[in-house]
Protein backbone atom coordinates (compact mmCIF):
# COMPACT_ATOMS: atom_id res chain seq x y z
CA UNK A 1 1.24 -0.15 23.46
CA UNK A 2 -2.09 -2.11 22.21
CA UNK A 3 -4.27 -0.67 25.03
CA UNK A 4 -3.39 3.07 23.92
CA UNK A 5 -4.26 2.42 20.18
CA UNK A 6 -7.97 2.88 18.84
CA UNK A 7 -10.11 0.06 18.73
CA UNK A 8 -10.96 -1.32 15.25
CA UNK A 9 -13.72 -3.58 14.52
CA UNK A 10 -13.93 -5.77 11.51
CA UNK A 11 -17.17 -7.14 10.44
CA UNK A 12 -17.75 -9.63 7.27
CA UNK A 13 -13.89 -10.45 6.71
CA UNK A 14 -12.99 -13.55 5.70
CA UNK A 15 -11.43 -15.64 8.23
CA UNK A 16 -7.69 -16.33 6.19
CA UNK A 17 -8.05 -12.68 5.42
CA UNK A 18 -5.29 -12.09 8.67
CA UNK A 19 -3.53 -9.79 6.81
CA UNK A 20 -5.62 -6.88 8.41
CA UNK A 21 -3.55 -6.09 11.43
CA UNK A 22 -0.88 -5.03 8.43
CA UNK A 23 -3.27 -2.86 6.95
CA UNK A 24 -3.65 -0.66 10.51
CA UNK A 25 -0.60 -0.66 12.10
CA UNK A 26 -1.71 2.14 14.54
CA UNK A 27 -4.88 0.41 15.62
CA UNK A 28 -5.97 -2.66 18.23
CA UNK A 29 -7.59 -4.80 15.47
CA UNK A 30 -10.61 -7.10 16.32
CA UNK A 31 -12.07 -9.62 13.64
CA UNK A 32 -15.26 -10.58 13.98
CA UNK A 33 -16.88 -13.34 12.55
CA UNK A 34 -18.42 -12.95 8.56
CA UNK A 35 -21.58 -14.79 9.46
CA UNK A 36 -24.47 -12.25 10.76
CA UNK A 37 -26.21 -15.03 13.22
CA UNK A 38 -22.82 -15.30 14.60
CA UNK A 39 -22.37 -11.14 15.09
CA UNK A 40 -25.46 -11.08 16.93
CA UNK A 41 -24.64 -14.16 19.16
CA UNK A 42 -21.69 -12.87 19.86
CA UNK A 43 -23.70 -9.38 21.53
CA UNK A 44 -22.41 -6.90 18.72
CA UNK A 45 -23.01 -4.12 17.64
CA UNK A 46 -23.85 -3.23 21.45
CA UNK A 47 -20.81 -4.45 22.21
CA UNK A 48 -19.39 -1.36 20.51
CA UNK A 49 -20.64 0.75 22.26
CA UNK A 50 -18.51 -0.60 25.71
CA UNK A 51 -15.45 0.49 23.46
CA UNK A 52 -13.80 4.50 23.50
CA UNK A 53 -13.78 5.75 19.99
CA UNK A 54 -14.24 2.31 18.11
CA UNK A 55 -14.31 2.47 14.40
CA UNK A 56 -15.81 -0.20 12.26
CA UNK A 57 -14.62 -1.17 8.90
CA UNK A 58 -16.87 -4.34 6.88
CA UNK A 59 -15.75 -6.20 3.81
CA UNK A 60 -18.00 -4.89 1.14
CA UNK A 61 -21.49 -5.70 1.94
CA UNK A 62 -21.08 -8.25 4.50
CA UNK A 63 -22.76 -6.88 7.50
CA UNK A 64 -26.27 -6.98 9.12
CA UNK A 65 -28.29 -4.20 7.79
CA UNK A 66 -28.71 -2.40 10.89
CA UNK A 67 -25.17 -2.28 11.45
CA UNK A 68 -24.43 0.48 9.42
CA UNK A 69 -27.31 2.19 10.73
CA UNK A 70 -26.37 1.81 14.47
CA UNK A 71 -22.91 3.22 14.24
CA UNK A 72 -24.33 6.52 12.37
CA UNK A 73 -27.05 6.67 15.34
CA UNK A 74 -23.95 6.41 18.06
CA UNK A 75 -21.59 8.18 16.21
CA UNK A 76 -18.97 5.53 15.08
CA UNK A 77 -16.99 5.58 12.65
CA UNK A 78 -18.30 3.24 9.84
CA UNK A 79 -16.05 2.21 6.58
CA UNK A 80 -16.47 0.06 4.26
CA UNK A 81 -13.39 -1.87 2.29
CA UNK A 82 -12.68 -3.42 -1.14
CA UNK A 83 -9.86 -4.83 -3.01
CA UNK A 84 -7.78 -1.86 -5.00
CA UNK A 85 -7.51 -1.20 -7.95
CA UNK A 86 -3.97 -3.01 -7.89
CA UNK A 87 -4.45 -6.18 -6.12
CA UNK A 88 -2.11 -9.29 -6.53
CA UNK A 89 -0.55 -12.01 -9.12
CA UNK A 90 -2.51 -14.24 -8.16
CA UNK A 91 -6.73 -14.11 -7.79
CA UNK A 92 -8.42 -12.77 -4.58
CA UNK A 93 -10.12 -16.32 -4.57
CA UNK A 94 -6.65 -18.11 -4.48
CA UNK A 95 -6.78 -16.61 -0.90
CA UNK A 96 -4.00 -13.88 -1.88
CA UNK A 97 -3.32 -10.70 -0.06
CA UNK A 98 -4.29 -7.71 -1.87
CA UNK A 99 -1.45 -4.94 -2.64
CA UNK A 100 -4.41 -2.43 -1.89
CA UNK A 101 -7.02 -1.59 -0.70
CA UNK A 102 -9.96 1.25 -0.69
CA UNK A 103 -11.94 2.82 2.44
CA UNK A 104 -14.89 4.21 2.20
CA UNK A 105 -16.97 6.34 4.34
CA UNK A 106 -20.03 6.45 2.52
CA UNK A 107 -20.52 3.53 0.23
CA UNK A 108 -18.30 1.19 -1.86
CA UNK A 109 -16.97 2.61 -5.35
CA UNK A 110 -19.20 0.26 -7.43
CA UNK A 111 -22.47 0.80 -5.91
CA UNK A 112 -23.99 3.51 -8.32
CA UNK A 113 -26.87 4.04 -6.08
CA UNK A 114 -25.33 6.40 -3.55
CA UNK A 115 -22.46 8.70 -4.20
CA UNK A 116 -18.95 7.38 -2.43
CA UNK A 117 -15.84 8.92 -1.43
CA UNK A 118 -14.42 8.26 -4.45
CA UNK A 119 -16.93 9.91 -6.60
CA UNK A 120 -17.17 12.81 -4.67
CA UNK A 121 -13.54 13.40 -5.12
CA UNK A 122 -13.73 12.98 -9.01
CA UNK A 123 -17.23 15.35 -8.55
CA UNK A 124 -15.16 17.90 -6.84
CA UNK A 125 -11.38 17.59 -7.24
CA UNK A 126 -9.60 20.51 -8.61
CA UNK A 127 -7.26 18.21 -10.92
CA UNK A 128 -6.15 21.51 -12.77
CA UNK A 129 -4.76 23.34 -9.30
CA UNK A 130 -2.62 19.85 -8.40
CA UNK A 131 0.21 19.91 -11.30
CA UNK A 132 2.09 17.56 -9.01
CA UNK A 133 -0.17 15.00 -9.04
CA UNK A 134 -1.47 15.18 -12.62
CA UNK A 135 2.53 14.57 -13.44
CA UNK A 136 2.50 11.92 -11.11
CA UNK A 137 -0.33 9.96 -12.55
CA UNK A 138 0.78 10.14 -16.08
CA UNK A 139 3.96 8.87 -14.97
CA UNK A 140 2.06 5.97 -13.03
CA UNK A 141 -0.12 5.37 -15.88
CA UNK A 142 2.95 4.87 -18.25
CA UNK A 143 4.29 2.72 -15.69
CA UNK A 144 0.98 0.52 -15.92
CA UNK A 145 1.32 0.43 -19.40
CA UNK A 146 5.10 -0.28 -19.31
CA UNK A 147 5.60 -2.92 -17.45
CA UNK A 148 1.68 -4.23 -18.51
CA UNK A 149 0.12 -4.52 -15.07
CA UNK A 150 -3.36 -5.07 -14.45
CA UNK A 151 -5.20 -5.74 -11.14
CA UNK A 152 -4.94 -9.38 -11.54
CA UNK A 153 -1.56 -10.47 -12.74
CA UNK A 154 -1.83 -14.51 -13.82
CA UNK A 155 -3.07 -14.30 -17.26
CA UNK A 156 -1.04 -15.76 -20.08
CA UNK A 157 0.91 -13.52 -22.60
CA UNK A 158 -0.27 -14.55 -25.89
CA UNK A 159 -1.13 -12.47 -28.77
CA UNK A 160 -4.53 -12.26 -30.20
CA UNK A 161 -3.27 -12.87 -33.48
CA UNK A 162 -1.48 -16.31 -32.24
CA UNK A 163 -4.84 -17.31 -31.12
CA UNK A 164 -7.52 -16.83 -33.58
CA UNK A 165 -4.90 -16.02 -36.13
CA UNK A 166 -4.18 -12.47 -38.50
CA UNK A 167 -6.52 -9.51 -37.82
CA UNK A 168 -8.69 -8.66 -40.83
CA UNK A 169 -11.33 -6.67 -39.68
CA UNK A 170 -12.52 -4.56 -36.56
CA UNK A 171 -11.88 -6.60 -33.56
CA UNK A 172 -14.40 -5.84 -30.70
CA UNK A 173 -13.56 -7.31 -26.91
CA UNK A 174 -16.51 -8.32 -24.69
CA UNK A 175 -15.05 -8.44 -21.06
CA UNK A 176 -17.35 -11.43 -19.01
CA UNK A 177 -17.11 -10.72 -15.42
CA UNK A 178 -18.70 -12.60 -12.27
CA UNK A 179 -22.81 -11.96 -13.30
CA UNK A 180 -23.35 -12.25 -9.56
CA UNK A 181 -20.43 -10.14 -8.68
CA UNK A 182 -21.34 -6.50 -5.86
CA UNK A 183 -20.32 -4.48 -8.97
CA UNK A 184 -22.77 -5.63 -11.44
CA UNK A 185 -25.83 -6.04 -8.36
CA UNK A 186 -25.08 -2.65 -7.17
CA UNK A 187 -23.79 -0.68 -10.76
CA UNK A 188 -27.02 -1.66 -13.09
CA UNK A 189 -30.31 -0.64 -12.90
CA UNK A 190 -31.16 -3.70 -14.68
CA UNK A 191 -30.21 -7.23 -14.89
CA UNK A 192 -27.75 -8.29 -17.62
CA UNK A 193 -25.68 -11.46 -18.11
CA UNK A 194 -22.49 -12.09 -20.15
CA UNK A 195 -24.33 -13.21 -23.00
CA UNK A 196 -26.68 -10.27 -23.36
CA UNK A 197 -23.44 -8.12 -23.57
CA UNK A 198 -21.91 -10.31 -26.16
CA UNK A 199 -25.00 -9.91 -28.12
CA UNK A 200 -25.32 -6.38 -28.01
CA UNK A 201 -21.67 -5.58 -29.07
CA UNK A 202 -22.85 -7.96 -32.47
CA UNK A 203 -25.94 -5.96 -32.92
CA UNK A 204 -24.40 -2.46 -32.73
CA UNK A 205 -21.06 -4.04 -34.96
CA UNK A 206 -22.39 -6.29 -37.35
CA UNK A 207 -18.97 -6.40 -39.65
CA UNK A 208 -16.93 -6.59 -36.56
CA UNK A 209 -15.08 -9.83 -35.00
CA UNK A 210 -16.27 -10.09 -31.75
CA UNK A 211 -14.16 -11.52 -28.78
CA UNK A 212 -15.35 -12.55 -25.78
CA UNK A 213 -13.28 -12.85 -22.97
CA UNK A 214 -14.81 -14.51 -19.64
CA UNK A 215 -13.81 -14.01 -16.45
CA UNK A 216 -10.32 -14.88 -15.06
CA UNK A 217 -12.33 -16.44 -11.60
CA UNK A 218 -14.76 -18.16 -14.01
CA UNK A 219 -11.94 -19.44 -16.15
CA UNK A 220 -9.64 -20.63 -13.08
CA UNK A 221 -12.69 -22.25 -11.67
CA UNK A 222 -12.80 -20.36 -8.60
CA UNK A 223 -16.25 -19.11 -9.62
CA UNK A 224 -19.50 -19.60 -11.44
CA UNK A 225 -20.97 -18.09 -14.27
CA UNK A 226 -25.11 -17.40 -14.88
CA UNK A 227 -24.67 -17.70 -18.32
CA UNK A 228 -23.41 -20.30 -20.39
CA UNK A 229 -20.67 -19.15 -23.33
CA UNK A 230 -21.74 -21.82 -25.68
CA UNK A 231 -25.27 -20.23 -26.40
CA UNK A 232 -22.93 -17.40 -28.15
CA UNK A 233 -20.23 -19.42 -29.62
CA UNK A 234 -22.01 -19.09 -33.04
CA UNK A 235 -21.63 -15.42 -32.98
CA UNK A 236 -18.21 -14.63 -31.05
CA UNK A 237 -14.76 -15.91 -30.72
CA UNK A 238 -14.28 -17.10 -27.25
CA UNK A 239 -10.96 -16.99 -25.26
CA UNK A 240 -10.90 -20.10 -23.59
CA UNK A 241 -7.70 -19.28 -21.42
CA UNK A 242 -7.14 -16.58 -19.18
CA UNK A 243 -5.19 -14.08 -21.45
CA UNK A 244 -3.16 -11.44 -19.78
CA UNK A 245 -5.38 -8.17 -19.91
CA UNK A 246 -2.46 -6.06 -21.46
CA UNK A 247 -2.34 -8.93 -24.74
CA UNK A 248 -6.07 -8.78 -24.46
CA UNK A 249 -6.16 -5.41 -25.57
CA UNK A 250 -3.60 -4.97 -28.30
CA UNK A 251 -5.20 -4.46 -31.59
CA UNK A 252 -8.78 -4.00 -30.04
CA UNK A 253 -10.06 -1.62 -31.59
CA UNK A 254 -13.46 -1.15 -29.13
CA UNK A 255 -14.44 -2.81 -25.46
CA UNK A 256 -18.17 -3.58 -24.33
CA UNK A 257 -18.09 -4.03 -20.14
CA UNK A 258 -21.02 -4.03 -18.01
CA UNK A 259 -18.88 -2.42 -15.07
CA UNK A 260 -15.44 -4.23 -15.50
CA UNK A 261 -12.28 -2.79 -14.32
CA UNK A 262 -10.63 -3.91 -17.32
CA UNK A 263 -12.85 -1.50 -18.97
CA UNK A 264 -11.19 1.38 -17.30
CA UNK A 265 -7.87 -0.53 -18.23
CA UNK A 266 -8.76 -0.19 -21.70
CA UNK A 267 -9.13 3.58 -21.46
CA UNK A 268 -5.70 3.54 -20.06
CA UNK A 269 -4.56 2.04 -23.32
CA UNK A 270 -6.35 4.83 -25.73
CA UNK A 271 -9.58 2.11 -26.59
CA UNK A 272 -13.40 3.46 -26.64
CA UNK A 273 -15.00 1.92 -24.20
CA UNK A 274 -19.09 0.96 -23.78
CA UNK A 275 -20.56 0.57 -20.50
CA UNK A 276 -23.80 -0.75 -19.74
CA UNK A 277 -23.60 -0.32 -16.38
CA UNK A 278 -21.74 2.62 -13.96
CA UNK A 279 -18.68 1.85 -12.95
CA UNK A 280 -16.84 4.06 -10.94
CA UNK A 281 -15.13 5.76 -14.58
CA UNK A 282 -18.67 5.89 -16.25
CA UNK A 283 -20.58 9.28 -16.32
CA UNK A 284 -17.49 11.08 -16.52
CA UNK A 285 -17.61 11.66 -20.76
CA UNK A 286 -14.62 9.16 -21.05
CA UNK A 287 -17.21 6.38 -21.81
CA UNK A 288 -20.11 5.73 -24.10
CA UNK A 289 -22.58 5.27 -21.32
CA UNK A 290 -26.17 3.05 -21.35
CA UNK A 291 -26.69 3.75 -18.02
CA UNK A 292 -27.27 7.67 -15.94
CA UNK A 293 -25.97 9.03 -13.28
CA UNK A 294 -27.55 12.20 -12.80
CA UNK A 295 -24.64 13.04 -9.66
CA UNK A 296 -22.11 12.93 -12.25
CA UNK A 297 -22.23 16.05 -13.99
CA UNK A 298 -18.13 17.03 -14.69
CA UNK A 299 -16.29 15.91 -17.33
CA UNK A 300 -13.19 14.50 -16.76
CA UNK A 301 -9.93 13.35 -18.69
CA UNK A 302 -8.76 9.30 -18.19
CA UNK A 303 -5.95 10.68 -16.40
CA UNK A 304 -8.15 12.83 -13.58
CA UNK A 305 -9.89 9.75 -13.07
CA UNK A 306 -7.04 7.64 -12.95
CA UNK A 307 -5.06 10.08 -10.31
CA UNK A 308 -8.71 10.39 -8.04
CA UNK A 309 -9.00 6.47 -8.11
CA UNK A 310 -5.59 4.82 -8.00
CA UNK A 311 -3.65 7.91 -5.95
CA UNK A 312 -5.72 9.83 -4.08
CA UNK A 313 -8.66 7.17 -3.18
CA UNK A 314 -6.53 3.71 -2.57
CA UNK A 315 -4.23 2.84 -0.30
CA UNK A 316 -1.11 0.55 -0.73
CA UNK A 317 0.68 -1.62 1.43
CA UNK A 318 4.18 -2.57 0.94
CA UNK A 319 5.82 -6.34 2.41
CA UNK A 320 5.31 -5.40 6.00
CA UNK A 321 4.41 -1.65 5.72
CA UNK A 322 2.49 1.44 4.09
CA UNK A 323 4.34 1.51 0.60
CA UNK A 324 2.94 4.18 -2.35
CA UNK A 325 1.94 2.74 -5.69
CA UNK A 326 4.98 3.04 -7.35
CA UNK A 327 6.82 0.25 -5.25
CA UNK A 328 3.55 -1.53 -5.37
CA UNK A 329 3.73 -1.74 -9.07
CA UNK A 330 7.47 -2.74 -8.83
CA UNK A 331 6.91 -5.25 -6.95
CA UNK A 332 4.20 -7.45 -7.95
CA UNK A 333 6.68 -7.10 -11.58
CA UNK A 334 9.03 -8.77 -9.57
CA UNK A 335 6.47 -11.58 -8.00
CA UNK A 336 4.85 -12.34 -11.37
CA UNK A 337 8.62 -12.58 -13.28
């Protein structure tokens, strides 16, 4: 019955975002508006405290400061949630329902400022004890590779070679994200754009041919960039469609990411990857790093990282139910065919 389930509160989710009630089967959902003036208004957080054993779960960063601040002061349950590491075909911004989803106690798994859930598990994980999992994950990871799924699933398969024809030389991939994206504000300790990347990966490999590949929201339209691709067009090769990640990384021989998921992608596919900021995989020794994280002190194999972040860490939800990744992976085959 609803009345016998715990209270959930949801702060800072978008309002078509109705697929939450799916997520927690076994709790009595409430979705609260995204805007903070409209929170307050409305009485919360006080109101929580009129509910028995609330939790509260916000989208990202979109809560009042003080929110997460009052629920550790009266002992409620605070998470915050983000888009897995497997999401959909089709972009987040296209208003489509994400395949999963991560929860997190302490902070979100891109803000390299504090240390999250998920690092803490990859800080103290005993990867070599759990033969069942490590078995499990290279058997995902093939499956990734496989079937050539990637958290975002709309790109076009074309080859590199069809596009800016034969490879004669190094190729090096510069992966453009959203410059005013959570994962860049909260992973750098300094500010960087898309062209500052696509400059560095020229200075460090002059003989190198250097592709840069922008955003898939930025190339949909569904977002804006800072900086503008044609200041670098003189010194890169620009893919001006949205290329299907796997396609984008055949024949690369190295990627440059400030704190791209893709990057860890590339890593799945055996390519040495730079990161100028610290994503979730940086720090671990799997990455050439221009950024510290003096928490991070293991080192750790692509596959640890890969079983702590896309096994143990996310969560998966099938067409009407909890589903593991496995039949997540299936299935959004099966949508994008």
């Amino acid at each position: 019955m609803r009345g016998s389930r715990r209270p959930a509160i949801f702060f800072g989710f978008e309002p078509w975002k109705d697929y939450v009630p799916g997520w927690f089967p076994n709790r009595d959902c409430k979705v609260v508006s995204r805007n903070p003036p409209d929170m307050l208004r409305g009485g919360w957080p006080l109101r929580l405290l009129l509910y028995r054993s609330a939790e509260v779960f916000v989208w990202g960063f979109k809560y009042p400061p003080f929110l997460k601040w009052f629920c550790r002061r009266f002992g409620i349950p605070f998470y915050h949630v983000e888009d897995g590491f497997v999401r959909s075909v089709l972009l987040g911004a296209q208003r489509s329902p994400p395949a999963s989803l991560i929860i997190d106690s302490r902070t979100l798994h891109y803000d390299a400022r504090d240390a999250s859930d998920l690092e803490n598990t990859l800080q103290t994980y005993d990867f070599a004890a759990d033969k069942a999992l490590m078995e499990r994950a290279d058997r995902c990871i093939r499956m990734l590779l496989d079937l050539r799924i990637s958290k975002y699933n709309l790109g076009k398969r074309v080859s590199l070679d069809t596009l800016l024809g034969p490879k004669t030389r190094r190729r090096v991939l510069v992966l453009g994200q959203v410059e005013t994206d959570a994962s860049i504000v909260f992973g750098c300790d300094r500010a960087v754009t898309n062209n500052d990347l696509v400059r560095l990966a020229v200075s460090e490999n002059p003989d190198a041919q250097i592709i840069y590949k922008p955003h898939p929201e930025v190339l949909h339209g569904t977002r804006t960039g800072v900086s503008d691709p044609a200041e670098v067009t003189d010194i890169c090769d620009i893919l001006k469609e949205d290329i299907a990640p796997a396609d984008a990384l055949e024949g690369i021989d190295h990627v440059y990411t400030i704190t791209s998921l893709m990057g860890f992608e590339a890593l799945l596919w055996g390519v040495p990857v730079t990161c100028y900021g610290m994503p979730f995989y940086a720090g671990w020794g799997v990455t050439d790093d221009r950024q510290v994280c003096a928490r991070r002190t293991r080192r750790l194999t692509v596959q640890e990282i890969f079983a702590a972040a896309y096994l143990l860490r996310s969560r998966y939800l099938g067409t009407l139910e909890q589903a593991d990744f496995e039949a997540v992976i299936h299935r959004l085959n099966k949508q994008r065919a």
